[in-house]
N, C-alpha and C. Protein backbone atom coordinates (compact mmCIF):
# COMPACT_ATOMS: atom_id res chain seq x y z
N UNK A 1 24.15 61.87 20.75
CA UNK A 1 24.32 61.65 19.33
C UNK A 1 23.34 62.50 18.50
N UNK A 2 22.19 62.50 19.16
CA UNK A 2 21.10 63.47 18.30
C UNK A 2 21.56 65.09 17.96
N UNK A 3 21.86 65.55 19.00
CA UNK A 3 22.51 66.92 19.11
C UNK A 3 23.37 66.73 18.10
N UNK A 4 24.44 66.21 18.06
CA UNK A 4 25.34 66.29 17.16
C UNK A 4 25.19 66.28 15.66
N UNK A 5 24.15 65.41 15.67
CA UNK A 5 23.65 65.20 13.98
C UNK A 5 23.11 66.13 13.72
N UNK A 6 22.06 67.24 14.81
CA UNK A 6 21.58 68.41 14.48
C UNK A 6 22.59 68.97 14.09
N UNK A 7 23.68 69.21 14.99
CA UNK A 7 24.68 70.49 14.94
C UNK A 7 25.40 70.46 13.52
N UNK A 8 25.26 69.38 13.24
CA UNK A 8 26.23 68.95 11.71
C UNK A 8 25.24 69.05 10.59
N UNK A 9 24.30 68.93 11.06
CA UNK A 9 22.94 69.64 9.62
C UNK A 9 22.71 71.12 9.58
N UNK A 10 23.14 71.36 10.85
CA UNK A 10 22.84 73.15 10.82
C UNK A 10 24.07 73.73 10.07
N UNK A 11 25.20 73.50 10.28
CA UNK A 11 26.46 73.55 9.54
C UNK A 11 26.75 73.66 8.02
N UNK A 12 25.92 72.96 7.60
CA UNK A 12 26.12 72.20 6.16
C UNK A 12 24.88 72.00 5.32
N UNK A 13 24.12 73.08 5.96
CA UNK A 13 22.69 73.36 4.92
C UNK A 13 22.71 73.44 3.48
N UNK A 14 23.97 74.29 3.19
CA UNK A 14 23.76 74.72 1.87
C UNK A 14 24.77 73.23 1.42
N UNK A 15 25.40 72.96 1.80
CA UNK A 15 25.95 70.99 0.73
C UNK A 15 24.54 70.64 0.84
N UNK A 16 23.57 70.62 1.98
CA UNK A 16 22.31 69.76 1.31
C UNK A 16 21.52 70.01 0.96
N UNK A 17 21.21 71.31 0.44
CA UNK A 17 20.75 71.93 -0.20
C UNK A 17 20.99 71.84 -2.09
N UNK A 18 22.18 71.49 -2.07
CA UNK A 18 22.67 71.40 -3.61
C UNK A 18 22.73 69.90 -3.71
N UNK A 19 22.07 68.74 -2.46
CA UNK A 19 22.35 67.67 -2.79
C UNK A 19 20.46 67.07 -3.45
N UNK A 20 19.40 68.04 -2.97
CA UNK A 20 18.34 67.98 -3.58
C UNK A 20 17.81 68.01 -4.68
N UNK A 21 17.33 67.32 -5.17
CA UNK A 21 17.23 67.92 -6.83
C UNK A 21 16.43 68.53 -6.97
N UNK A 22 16.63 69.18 -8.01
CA UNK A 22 15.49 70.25 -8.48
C UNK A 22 14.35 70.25 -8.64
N UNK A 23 13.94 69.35 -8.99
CA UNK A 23 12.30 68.81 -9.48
C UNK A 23 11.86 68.26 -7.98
N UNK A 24 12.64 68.04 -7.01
CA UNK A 24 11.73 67.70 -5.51
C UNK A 24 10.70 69.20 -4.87
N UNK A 25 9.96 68.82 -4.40
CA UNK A 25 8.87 67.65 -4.72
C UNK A 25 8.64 67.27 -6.02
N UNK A 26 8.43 65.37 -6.46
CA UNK A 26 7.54 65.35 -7.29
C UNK A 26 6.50 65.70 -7.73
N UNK A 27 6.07 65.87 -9.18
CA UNK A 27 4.82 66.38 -9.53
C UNK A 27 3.94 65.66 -10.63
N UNK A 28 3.11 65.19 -10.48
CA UNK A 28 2.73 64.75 -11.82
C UNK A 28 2.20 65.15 -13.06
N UNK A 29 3.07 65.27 -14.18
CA UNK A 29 3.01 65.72 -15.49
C UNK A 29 1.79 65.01 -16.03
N UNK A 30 1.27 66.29 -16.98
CA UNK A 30 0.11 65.58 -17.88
C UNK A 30 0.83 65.09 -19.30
N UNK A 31 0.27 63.88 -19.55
CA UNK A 31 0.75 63.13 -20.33
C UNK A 31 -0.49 62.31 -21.26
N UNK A 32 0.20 62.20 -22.70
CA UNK A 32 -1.17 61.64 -23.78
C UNK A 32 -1.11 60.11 -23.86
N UNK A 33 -1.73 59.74 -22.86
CA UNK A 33 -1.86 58.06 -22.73
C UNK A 33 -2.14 57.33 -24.32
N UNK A 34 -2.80 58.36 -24.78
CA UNK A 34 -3.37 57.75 -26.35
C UNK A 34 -2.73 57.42 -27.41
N UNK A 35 -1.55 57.04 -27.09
CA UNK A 35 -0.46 56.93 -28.27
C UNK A 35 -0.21 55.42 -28.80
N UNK A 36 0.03 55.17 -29.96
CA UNK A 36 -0.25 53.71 -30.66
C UNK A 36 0.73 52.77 -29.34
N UNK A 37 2.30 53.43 -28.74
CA UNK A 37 2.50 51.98 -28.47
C UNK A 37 2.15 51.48 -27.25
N UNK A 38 1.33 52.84 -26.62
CA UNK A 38 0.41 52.55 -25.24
C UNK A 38 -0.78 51.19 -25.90
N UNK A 39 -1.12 51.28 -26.93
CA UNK A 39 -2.10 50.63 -27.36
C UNK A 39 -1.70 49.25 -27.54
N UNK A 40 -0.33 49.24 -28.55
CA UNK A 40 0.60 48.41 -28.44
C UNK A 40 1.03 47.50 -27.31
N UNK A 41 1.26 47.96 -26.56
CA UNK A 41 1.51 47.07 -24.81
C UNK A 41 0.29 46.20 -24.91
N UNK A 42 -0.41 47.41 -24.44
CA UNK A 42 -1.82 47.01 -23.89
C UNK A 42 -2.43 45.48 -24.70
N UNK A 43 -2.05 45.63 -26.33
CA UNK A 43 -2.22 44.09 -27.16
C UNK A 43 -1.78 43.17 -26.69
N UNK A 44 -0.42 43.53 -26.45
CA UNK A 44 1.04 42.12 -25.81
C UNK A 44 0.31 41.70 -25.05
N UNK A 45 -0.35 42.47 -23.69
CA UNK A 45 -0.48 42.37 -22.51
C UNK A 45 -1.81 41.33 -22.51
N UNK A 46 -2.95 41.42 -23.32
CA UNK A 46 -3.96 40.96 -23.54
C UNK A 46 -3.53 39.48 -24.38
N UNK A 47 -2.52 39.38 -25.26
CA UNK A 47 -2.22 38.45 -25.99
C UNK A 47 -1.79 37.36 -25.20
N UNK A 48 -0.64 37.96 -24.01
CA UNK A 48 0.13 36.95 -23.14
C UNK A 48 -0.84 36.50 -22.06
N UNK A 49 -2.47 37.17 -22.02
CA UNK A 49 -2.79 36.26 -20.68
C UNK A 49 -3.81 35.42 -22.08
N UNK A 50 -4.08 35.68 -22.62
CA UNK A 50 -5.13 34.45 -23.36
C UNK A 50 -4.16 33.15 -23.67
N UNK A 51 -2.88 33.78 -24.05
CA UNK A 51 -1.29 32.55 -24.21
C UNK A 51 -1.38 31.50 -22.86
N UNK A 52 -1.37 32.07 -21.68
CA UNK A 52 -1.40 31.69 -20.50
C UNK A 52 -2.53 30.96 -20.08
N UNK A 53 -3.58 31.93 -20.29
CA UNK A 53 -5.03 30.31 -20.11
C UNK A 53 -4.79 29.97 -21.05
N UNK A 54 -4.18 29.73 -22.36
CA UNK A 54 -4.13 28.32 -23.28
C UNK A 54 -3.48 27.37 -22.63
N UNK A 55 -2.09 28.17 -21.85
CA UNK A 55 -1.43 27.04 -21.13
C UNK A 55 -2.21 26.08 -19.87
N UNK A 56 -2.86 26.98 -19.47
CA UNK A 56 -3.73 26.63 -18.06
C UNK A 56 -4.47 25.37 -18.71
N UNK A 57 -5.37 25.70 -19.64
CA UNK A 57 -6.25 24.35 -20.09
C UNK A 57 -5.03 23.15 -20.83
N UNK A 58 -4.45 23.77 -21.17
CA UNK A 58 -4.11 22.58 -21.76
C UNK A 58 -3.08 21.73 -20.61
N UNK A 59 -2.48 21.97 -20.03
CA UNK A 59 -1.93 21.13 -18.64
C UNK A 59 -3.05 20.98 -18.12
N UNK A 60 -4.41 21.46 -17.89
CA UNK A 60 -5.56 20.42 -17.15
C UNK A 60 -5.90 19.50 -18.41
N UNK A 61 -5.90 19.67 -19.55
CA UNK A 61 -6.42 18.89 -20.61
C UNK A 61 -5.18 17.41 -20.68
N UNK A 62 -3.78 17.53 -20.44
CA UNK A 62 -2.90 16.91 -20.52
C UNK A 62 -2.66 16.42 -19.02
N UNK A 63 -3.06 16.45 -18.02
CA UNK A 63 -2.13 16.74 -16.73
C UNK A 63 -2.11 14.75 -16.55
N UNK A 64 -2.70 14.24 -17.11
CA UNK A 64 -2.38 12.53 -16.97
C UNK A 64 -1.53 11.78 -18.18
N UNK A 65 -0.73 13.15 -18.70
CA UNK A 65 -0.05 12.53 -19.76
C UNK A 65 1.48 12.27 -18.78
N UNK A 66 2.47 11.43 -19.41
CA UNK A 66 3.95 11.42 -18.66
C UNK A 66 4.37 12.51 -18.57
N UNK A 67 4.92 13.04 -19.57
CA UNK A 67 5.31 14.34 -19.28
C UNK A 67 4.70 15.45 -18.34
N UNK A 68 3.91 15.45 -18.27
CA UNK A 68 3.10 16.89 -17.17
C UNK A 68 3.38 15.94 -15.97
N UNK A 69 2.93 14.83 -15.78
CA UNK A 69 2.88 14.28 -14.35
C UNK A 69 4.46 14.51 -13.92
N UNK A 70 5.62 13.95 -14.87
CA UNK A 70 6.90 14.07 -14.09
C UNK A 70 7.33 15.77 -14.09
N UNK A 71 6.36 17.02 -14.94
CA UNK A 71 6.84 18.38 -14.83
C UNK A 71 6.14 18.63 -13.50
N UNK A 72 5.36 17.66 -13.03
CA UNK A 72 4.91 18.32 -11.27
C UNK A 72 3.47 19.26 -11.50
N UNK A 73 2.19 18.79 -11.92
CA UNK A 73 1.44 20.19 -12.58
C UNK A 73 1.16 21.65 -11.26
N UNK A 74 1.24 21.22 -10.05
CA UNK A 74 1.10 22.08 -9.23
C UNK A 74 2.01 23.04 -9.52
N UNK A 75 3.23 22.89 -9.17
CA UNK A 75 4.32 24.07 -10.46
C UNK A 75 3.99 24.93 -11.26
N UNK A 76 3.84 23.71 -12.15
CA UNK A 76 3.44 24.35 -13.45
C UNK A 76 2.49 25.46 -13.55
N UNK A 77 1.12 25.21 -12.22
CA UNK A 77 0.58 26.10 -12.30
C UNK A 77 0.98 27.32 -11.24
N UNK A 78 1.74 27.08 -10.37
CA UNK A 78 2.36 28.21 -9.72
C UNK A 78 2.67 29.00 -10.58
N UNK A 79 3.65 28.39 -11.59
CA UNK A 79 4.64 29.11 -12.68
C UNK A 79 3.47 29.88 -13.63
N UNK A 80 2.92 29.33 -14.15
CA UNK A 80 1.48 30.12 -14.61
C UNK A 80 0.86 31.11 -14.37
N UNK A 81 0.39 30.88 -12.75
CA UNK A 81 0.24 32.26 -12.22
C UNK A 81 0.88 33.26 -12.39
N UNK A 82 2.23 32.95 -11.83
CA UNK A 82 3.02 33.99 -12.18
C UNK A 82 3.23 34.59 -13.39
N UNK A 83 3.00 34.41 -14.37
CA UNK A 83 3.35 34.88 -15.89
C UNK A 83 2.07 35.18 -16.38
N UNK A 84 0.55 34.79 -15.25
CA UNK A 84 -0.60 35.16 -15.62
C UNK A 84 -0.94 36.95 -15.02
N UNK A 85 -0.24 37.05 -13.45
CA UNK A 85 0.05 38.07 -12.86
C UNK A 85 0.60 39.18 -13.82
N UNK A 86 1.95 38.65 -14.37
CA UNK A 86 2.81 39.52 -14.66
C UNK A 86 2.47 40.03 -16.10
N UNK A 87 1.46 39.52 -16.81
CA UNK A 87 0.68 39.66 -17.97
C UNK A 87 -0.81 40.84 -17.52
N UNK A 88 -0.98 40.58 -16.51
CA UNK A 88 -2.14 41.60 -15.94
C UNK A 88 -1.70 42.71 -15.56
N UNK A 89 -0.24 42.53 -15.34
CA UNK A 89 0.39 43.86 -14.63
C UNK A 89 1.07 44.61 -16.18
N UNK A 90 0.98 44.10 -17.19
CA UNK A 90 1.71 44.70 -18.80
C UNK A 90 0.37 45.06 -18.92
N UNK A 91 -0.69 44.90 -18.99
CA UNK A 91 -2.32 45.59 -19.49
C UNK A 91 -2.32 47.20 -18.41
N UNK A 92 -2.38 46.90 -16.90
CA UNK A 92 -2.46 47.78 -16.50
C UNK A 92 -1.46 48.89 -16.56
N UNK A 93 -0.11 48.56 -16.85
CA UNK A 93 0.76 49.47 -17.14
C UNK A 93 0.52 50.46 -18.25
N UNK A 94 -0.10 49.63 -19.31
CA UNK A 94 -0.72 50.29 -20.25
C UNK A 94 -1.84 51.58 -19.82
N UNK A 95 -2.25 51.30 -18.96
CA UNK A 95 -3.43 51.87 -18.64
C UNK A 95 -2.84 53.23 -18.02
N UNK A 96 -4.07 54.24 -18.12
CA UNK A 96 -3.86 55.71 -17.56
C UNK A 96 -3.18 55.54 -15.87
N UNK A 97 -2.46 56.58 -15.74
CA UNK A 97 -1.84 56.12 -14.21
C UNK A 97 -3.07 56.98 -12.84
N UNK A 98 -2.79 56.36 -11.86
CA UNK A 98 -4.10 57.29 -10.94
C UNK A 98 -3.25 56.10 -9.78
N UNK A 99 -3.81 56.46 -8.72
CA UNK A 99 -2.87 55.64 -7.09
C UNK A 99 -2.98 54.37 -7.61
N UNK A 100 -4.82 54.08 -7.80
CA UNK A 100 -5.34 52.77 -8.09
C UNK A 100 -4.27 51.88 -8.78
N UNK A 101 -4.41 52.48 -9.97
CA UNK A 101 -3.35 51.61 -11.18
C UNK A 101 -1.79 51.33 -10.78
N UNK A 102 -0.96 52.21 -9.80
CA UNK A 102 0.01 52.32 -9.72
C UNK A 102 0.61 51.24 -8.59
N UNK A 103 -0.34 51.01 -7.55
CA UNK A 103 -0.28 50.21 -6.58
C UNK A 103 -1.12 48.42 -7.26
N UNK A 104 -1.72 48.49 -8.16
CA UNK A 104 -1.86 47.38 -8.92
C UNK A 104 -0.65 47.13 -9.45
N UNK A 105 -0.23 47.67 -10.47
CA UNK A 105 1.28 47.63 -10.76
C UNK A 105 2.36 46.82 -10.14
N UNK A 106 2.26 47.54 -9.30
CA UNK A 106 3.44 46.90 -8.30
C UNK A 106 2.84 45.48 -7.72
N UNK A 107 2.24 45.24 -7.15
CA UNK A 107 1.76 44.25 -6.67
C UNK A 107 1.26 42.73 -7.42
N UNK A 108 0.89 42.89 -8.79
CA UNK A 108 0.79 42.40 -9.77
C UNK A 108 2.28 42.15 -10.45
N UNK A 109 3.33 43.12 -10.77
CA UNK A 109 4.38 42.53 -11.55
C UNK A 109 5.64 41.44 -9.87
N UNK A 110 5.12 41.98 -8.62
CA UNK A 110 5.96 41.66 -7.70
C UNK A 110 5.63 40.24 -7.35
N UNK A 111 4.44 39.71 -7.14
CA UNK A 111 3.88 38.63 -7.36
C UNK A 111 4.18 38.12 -8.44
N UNK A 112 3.70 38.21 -9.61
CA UNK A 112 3.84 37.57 -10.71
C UNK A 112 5.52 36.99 -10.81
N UNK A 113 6.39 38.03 -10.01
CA UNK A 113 7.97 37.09 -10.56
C UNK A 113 7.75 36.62 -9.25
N UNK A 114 7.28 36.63 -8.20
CA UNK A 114 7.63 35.58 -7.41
C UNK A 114 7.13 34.40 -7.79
N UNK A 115 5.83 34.39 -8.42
CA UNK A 115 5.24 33.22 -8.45
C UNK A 115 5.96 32.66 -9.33
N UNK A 116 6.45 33.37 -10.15
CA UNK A 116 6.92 32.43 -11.76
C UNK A 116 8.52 32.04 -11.03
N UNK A 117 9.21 32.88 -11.11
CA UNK A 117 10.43 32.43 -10.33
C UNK A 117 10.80 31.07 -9.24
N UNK A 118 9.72 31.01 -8.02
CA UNK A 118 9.90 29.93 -7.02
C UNK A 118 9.97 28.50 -7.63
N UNK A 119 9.27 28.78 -8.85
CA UNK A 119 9.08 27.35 -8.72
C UNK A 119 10.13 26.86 -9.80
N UNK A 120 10.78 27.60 -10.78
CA UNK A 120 11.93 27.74 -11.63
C UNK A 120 13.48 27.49 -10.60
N UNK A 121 13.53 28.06 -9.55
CA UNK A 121 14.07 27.97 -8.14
C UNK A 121 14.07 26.40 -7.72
N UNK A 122 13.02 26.54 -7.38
CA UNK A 122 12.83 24.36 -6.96
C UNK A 122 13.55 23.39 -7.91
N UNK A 123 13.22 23.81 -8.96
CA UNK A 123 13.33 22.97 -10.43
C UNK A 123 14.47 22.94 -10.54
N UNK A 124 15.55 24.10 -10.33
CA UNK A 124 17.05 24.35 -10.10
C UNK A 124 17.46 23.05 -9.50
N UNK A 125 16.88 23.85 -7.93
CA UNK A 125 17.69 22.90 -6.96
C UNK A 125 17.33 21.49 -7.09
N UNK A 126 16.43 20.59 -7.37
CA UNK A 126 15.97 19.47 -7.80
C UNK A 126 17.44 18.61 -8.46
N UNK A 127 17.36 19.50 -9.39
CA UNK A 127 18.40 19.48 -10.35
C UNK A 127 19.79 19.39 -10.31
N UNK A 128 20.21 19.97 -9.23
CA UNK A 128 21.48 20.04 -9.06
C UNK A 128 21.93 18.89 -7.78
N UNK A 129 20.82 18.84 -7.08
CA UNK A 129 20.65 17.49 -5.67
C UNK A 129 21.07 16.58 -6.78
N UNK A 130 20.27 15.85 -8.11
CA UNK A 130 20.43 14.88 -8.37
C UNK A 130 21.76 14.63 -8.66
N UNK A 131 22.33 15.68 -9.83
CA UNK A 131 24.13 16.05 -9.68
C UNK A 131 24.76 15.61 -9.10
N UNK A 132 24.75 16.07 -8.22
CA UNK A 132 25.54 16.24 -6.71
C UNK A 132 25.64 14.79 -6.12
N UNK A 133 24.47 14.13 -6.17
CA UNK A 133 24.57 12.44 -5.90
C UNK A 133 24.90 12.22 -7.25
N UNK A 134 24.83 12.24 -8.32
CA UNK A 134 25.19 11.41 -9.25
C UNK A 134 27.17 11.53 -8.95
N UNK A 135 27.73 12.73 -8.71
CA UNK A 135 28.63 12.72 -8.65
C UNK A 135 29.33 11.75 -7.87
N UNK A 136 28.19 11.62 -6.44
CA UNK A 136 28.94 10.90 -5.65
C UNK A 136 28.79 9.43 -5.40
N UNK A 137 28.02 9.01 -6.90
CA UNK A 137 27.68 7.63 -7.39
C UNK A 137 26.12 6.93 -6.49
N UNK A 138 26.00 8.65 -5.93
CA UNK A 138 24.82 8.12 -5.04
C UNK A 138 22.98 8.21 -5.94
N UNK A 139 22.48 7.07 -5.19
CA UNK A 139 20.55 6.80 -6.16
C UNK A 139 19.89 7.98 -4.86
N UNK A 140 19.24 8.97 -5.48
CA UNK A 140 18.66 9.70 -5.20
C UNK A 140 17.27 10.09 -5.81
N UNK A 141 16.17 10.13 -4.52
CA UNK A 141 14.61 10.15 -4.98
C UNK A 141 14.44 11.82 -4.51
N UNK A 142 13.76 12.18 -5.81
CA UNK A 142 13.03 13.30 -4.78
C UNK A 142 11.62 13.42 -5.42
N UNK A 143 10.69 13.38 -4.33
CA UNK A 143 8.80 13.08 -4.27
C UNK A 143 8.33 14.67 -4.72
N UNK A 144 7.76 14.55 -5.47
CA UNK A 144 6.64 16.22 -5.05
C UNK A 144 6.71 16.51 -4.12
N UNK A 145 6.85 15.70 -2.52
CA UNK A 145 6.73 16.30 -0.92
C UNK A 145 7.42 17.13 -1.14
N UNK A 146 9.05 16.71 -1.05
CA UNK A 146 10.31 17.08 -0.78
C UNK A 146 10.16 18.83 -1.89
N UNK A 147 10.07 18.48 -3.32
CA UNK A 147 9.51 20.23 -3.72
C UNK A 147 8.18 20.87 -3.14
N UNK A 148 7.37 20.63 -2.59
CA UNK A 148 6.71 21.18 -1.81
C UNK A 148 7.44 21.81 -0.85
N UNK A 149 8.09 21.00 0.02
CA UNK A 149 8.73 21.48 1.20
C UNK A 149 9.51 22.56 0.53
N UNK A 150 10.16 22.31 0.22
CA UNK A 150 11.50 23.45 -0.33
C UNK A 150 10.54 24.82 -0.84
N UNK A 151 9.49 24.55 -1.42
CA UNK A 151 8.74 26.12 -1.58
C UNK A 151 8.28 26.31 -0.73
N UNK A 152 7.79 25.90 0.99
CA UNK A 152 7.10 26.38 2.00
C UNK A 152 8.32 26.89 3.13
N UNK A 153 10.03 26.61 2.41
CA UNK A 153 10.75 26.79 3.57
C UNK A 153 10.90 28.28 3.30
């Protein structure tokens, strides 16, 4: 099989040749980071994590009220994280690019929707279990365990 795939690349150089694009290799262009809506982000980005520790304290400031106890606060702060991540990853985007920043980037906005997402996910399915028995006239409990479990499966 190997031979063959050679023999069929030696054949057909020039189709893959015109299937390359032009600009390969990448290169990196110099570019004026200094522009208002680089600056602009960079505000959002700073705005949405101070938004986010407001949220943080105030679910520890509230977390023995009804409401937070039946929103689950462990969640809540999963979900937090995540939108705290994905707020660190809008600052650094802002920021001049170099490996450093670029691999923060990624890792910061990839996290951040997982974190915020899973637990939006649980909250779904929670949701639709109860449905699903209500439909079928059935009393259905589900504990913090049971959403725990479902985010460790």
């Amino acid at each position: 099989p190997r031979e063959a795939v050679c023999q069929w690349v030696a054949q057909n150089i020039p189709k893959l040749k015109k299937a390359i694009p032009r600009t390969h290799p990448r290169t990196m262009r110099p570019y004026d980071y200094n522009q208002n809506y680089i600056y602009a982000a960079m505000v959002v980005g700073i705005v949405s994590i101070m938004f986010v520790t407001l949220c943080f304290i105030s679910i520890r400031y509230y977390r023995k009220t009804e409401v937070i106890v039946h929103a689950q606060p462990v969640i809540l702060y999963m979900l937090l994280a995540g939108l705290m991540f994905m707020s660190i990853s809008a600052v650094v985007y802002a920021a001049n690019p170099s490996k450093t920043t670029c691999v923060f980037r990624e890792w910061f906005l990839t996290l951040g929707y997982s974190l915020e997402l899973v637990p939006l996910f649980v909250k779904v399915a929670a949701i639709n279990k109860i449905f699903q028995s209500a439909a079928k006239l059935k009393r259905v409990k589900i504990t913090p365990r049971d959403l725990y479990k479902t985010i460790g499966q």
